[in-house]
ModelCIF file with pLDDT and N, C-alpha, C, O atoms, coordinates in Angstrom:
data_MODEL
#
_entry.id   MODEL 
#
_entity.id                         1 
_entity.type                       polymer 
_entity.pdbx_number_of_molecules   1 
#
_entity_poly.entity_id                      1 
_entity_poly.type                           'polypeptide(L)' 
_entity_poly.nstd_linkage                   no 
_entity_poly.nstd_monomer                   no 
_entity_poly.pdbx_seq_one_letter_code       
;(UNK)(UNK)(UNK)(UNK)(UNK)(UNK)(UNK)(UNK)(UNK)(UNK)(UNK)(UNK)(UNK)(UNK)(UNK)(UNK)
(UNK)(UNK)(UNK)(UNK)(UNK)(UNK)(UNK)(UNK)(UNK)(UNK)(UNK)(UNK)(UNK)(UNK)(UNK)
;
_entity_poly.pdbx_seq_one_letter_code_can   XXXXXXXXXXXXXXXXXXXXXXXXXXXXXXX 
_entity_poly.pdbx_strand_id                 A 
#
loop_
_entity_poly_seq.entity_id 
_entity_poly_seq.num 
_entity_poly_seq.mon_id 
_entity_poly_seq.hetero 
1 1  UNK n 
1 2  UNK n 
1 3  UNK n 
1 4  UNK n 
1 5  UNK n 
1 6  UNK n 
1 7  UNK n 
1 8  UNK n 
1 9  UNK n 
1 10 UNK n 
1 11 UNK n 
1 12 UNK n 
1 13 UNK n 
1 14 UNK n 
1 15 UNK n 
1 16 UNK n 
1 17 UNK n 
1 18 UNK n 
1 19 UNK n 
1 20 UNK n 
1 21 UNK n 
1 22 UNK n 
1 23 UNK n 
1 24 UNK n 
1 25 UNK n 
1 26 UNK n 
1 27 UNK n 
1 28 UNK n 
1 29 UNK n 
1 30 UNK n 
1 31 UNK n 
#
_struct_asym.id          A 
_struct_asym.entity_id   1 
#
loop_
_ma_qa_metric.id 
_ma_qa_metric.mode 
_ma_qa_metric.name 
_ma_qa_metric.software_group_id 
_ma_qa_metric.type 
1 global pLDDT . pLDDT 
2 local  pLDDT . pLDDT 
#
_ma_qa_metric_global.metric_id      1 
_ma_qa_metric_global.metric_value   88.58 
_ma_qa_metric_global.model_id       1 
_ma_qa_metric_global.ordinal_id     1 
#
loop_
_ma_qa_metric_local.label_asym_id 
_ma_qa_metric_local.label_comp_id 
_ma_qa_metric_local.label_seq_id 
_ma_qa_metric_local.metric_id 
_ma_qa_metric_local.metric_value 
_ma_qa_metric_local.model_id 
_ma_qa_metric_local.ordinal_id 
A UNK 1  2 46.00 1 1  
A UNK 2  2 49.00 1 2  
A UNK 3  2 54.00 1 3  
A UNK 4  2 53.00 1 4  
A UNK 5  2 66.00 1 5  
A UNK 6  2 75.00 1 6  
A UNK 7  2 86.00 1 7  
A UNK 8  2 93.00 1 8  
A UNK 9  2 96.00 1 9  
A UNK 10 2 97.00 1 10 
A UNK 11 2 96.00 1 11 
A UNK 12 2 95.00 1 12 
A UNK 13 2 96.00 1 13 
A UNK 14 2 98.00 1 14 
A UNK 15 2 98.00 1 15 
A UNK 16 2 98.00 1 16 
A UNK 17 2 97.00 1 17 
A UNK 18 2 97.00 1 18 
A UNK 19 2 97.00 1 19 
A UNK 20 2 98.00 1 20 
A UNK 21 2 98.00 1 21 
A UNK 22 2 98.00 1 22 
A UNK 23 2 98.00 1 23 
A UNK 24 2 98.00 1 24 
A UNK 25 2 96.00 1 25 
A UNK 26 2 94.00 1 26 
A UNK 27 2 94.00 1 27 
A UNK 28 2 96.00 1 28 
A UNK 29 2 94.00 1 29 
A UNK 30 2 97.00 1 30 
A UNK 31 2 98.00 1 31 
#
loop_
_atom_site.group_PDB 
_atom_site.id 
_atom_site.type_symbol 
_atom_site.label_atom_id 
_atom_site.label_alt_id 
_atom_site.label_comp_id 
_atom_site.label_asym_id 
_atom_site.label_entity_id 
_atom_site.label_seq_id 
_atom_site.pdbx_PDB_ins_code 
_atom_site.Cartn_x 
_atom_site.Cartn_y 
_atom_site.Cartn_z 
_atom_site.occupancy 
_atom_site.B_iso_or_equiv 
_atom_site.pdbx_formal_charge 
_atom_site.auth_seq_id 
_atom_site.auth_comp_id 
_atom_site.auth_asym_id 
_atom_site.auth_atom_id 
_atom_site.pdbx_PDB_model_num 
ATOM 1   N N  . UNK A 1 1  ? 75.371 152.857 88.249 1.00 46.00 ? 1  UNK A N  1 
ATOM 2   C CA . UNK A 1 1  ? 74.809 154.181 88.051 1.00 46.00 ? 1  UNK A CA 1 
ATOM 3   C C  . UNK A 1 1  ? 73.463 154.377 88.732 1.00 46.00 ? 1  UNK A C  1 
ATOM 4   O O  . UNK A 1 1  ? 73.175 153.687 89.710 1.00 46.00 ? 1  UNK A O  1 
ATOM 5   N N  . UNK A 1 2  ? 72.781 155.126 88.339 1.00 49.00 ? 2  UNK A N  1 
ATOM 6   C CA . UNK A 1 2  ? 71.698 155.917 89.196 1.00 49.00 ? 2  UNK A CA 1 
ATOM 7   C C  . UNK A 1 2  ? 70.569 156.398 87.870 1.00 49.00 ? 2  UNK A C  1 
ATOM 8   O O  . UNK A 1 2  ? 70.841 157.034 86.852 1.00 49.00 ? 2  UNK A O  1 
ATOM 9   N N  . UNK A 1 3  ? 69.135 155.790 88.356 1.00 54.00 ? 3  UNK A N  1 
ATOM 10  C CA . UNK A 1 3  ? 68.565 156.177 87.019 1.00 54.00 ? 3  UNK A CA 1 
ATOM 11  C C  . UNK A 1 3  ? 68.093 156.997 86.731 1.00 54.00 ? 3  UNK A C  1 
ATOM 12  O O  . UNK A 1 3  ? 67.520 157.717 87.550 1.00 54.00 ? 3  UNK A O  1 
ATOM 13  N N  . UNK A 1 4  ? 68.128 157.316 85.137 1.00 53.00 ? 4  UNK A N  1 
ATOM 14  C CA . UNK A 1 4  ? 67.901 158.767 84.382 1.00 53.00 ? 4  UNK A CA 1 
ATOM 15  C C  . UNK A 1 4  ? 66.733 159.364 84.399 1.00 53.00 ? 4  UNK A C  1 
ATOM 16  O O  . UNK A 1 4  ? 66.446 160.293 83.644 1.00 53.00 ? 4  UNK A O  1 
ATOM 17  N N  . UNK A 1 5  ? 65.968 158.877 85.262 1.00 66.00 ? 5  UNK A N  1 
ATOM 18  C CA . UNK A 1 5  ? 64.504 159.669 86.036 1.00 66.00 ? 5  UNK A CA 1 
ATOM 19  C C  . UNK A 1 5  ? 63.565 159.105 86.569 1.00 66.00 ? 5  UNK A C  1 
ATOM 20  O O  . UNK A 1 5  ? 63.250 158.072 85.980 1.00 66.00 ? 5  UNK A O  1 
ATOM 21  N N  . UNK A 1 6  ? 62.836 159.394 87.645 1.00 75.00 ? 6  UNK A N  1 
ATOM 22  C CA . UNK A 1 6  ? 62.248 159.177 88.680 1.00 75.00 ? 6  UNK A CA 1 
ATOM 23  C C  . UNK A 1 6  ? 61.716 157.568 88.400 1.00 75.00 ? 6  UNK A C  1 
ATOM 24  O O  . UNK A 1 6  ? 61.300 157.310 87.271 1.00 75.00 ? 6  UNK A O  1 
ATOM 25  N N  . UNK A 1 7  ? 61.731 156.751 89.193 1.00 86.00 ? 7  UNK A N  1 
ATOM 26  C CA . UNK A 1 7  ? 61.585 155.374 89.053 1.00 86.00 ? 7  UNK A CA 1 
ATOM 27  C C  . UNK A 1 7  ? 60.472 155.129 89.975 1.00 86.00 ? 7  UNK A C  1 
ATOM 28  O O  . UNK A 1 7  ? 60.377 155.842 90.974 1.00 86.00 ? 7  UNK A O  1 
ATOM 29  N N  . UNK A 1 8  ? 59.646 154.229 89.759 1.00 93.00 ? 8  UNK A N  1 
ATOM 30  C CA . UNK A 1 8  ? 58.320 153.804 90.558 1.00 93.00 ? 8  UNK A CA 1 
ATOM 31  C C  . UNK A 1 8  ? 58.019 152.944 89.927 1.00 93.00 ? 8  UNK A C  1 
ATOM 32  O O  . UNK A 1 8  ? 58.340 152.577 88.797 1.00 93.00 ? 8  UNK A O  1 
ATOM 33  N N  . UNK A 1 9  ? 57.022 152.387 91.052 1.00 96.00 ? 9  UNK A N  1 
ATOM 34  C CA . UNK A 1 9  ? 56.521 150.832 90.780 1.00 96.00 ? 9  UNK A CA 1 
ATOM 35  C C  . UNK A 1 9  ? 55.497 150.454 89.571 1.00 96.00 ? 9  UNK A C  1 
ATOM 36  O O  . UNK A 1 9  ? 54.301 150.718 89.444 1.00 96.00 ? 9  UNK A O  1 
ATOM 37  N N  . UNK A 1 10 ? 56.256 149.852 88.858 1.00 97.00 ? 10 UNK A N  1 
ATOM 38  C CA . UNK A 1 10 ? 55.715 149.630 88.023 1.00 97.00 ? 10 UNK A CA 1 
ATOM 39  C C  . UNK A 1 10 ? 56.170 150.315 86.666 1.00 97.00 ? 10 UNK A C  1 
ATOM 40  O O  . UNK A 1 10 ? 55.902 150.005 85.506 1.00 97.00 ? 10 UNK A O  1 
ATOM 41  N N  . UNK A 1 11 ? 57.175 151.656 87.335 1.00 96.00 ? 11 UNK A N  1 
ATOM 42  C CA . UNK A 1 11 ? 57.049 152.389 85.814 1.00 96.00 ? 11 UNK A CA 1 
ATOM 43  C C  . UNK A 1 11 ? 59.002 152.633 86.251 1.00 96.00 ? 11 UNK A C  1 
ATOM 44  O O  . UNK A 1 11 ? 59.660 153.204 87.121 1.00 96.00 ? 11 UNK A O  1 
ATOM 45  N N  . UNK A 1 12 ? 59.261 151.779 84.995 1.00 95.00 ? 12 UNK A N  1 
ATOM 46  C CA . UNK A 1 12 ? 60.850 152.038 85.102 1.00 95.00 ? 12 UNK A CA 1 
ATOM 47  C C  . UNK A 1 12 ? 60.898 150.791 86.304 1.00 95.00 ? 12 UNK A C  1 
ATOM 48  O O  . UNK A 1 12 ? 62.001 150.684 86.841 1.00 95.00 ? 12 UNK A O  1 
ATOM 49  N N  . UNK A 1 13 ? 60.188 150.159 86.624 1.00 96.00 ? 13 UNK A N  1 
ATOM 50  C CA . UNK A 1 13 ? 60.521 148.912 87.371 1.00 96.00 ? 13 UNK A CA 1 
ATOM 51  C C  . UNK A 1 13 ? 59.885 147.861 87.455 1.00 96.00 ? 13 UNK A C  1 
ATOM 52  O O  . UNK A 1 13 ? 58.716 147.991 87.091 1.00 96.00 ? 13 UNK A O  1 
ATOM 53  N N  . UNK A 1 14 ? 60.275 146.472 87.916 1.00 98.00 ? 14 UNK A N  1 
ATOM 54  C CA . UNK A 1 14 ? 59.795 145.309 87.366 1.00 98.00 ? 14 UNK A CA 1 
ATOM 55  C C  . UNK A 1 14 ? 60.219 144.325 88.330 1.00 98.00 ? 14 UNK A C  1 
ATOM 56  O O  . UNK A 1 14 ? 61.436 144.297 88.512 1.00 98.00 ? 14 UNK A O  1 
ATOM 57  N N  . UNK A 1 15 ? 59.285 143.234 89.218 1.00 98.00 ? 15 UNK A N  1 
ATOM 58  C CA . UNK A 1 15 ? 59.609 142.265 90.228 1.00 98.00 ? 15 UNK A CA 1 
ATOM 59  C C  . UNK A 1 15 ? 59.217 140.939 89.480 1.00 98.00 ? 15 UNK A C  1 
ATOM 60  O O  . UNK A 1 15 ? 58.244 140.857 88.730 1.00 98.00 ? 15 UNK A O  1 
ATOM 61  N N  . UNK A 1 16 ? 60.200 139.769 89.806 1.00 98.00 ? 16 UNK A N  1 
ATOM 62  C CA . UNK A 1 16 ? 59.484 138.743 89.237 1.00 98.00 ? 16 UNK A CA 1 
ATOM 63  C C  . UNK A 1 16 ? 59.945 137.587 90.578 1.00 98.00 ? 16 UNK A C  1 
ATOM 64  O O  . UNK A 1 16 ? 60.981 137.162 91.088 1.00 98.00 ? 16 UNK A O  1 
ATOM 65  N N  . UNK A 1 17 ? 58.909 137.473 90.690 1.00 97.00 ? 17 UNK A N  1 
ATOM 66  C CA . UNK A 1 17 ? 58.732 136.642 91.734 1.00 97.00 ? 17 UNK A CA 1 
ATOM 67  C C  . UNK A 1 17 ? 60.017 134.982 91.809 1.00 97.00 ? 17 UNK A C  1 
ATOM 68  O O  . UNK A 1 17 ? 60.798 134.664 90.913 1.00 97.00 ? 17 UNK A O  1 
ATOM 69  N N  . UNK A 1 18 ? 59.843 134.351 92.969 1.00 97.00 ? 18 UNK A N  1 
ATOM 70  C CA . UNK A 1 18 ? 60.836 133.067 92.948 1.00 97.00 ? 18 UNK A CA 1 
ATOM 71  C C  . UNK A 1 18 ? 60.067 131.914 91.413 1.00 97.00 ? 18 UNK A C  1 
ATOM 72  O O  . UNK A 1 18 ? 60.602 131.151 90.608 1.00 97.00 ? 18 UNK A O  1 
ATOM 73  N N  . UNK A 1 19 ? 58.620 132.355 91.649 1.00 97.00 ? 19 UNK A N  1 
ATOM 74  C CA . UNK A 1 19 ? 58.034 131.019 90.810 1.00 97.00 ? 19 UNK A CA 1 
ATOM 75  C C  . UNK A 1 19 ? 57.747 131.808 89.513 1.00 97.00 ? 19 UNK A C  1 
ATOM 76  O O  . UNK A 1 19 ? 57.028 131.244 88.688 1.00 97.00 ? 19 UNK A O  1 
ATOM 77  N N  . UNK A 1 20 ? 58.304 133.271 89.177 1.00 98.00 ? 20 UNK A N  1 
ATOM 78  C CA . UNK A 1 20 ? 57.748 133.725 87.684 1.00 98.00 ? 20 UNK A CA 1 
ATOM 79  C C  . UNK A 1 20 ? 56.629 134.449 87.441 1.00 98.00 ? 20 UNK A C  1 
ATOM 80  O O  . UNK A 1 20 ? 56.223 134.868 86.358 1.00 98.00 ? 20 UNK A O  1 
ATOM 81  N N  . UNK A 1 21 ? 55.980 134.614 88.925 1.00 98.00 ? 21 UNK A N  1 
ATOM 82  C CA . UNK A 1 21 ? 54.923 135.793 88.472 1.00 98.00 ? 21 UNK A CA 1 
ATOM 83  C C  . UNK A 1 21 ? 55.470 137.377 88.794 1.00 98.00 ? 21 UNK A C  1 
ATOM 84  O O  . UNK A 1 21 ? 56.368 137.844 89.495 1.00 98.00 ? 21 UNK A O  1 
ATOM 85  N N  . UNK A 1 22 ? 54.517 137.891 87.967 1.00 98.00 ? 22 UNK A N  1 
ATOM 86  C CA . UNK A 1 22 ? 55.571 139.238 87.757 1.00 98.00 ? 22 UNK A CA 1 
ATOM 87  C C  . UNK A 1 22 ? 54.616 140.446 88.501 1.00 98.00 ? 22 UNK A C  1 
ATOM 88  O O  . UNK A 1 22 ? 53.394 140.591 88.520 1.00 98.00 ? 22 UNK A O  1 
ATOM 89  N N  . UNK A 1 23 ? 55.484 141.072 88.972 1.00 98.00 ? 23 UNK A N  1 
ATOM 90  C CA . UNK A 1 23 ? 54.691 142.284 89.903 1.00 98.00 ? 23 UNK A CA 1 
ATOM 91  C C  . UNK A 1 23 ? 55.420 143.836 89.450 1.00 98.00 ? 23 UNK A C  1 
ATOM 92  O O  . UNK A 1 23 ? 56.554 143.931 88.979 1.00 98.00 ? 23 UNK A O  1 
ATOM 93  N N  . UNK A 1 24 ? 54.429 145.068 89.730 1.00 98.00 ? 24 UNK A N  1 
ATOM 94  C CA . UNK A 1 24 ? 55.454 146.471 89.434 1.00 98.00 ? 24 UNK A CA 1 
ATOM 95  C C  . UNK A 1 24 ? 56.211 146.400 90.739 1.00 98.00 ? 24 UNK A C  1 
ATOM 96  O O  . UNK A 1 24 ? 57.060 147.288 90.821 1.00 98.00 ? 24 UNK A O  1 
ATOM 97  N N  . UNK A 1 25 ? 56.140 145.549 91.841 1.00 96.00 ? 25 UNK A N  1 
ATOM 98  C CA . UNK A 1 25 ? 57.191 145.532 93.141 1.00 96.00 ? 25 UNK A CA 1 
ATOM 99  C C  . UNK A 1 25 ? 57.184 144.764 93.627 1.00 96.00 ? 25 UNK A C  1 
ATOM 100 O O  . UNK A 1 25 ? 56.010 144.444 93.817 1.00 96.00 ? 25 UNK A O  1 
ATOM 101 N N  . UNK A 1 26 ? 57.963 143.971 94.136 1.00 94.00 ? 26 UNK A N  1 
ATOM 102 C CA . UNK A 1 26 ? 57.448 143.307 95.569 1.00 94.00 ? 26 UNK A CA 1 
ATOM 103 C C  . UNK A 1 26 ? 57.121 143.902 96.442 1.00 94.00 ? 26 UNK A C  1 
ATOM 104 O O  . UNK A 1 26 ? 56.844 143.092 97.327 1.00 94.00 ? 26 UNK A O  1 
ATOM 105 N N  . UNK A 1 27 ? 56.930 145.110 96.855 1.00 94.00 ? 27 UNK A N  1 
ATOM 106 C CA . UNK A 1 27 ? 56.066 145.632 97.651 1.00 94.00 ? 27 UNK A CA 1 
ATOM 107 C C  . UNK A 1 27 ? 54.546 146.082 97.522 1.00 94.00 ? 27 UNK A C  1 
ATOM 108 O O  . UNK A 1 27 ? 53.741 146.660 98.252 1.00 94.00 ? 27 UNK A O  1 
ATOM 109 N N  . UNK A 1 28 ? 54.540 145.537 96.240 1.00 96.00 ? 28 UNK A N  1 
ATOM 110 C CA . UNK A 1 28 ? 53.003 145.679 95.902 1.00 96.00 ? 28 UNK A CA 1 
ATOM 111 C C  . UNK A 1 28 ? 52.471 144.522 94.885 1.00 96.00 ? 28 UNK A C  1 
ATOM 112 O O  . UNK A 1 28 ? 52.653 144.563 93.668 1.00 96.00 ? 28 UNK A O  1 
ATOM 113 N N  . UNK A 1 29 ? 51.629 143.250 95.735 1.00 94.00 ? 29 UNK A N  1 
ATOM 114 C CA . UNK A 1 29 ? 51.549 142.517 95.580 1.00 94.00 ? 29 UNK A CA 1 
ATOM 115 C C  . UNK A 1 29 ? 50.361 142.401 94.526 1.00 94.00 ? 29 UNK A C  1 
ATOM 116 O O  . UNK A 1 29 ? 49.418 141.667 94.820 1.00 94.00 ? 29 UNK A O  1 
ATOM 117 N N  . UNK A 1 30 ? 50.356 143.000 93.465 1.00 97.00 ? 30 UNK A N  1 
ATOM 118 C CA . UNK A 1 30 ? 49.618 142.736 92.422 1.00 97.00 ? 30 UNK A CA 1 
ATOM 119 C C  . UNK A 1 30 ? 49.581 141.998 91.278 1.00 97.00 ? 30 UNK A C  1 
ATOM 120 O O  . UNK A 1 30 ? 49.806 142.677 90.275 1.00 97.00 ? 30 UNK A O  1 
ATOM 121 N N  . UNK A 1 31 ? 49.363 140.770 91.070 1.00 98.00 ? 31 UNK A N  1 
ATOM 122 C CA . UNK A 1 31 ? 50.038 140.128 89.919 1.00 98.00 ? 31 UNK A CA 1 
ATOM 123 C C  . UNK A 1 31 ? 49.871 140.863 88.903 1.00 98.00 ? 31 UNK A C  1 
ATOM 124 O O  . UNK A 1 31 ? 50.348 140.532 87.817 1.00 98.00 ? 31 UNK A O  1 
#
């Protein structure tokens, strides 16, 4: 499916890195 409203980094989304640190993207390298 397709999500139920506007999604962005960080909000409605979630990166976790190979070693467990967690970012709102991998495109935005903020731990």
């Amino acid at each position: 499916g397709r999500a139920p409203k506007g999604v962005n980094d960080g909000n409605g989304f979630v990166f976790i890195s190979h070693i467990g640190d967690v970012y709102p993207s991998g495109l935005l390298p903020v731990k």
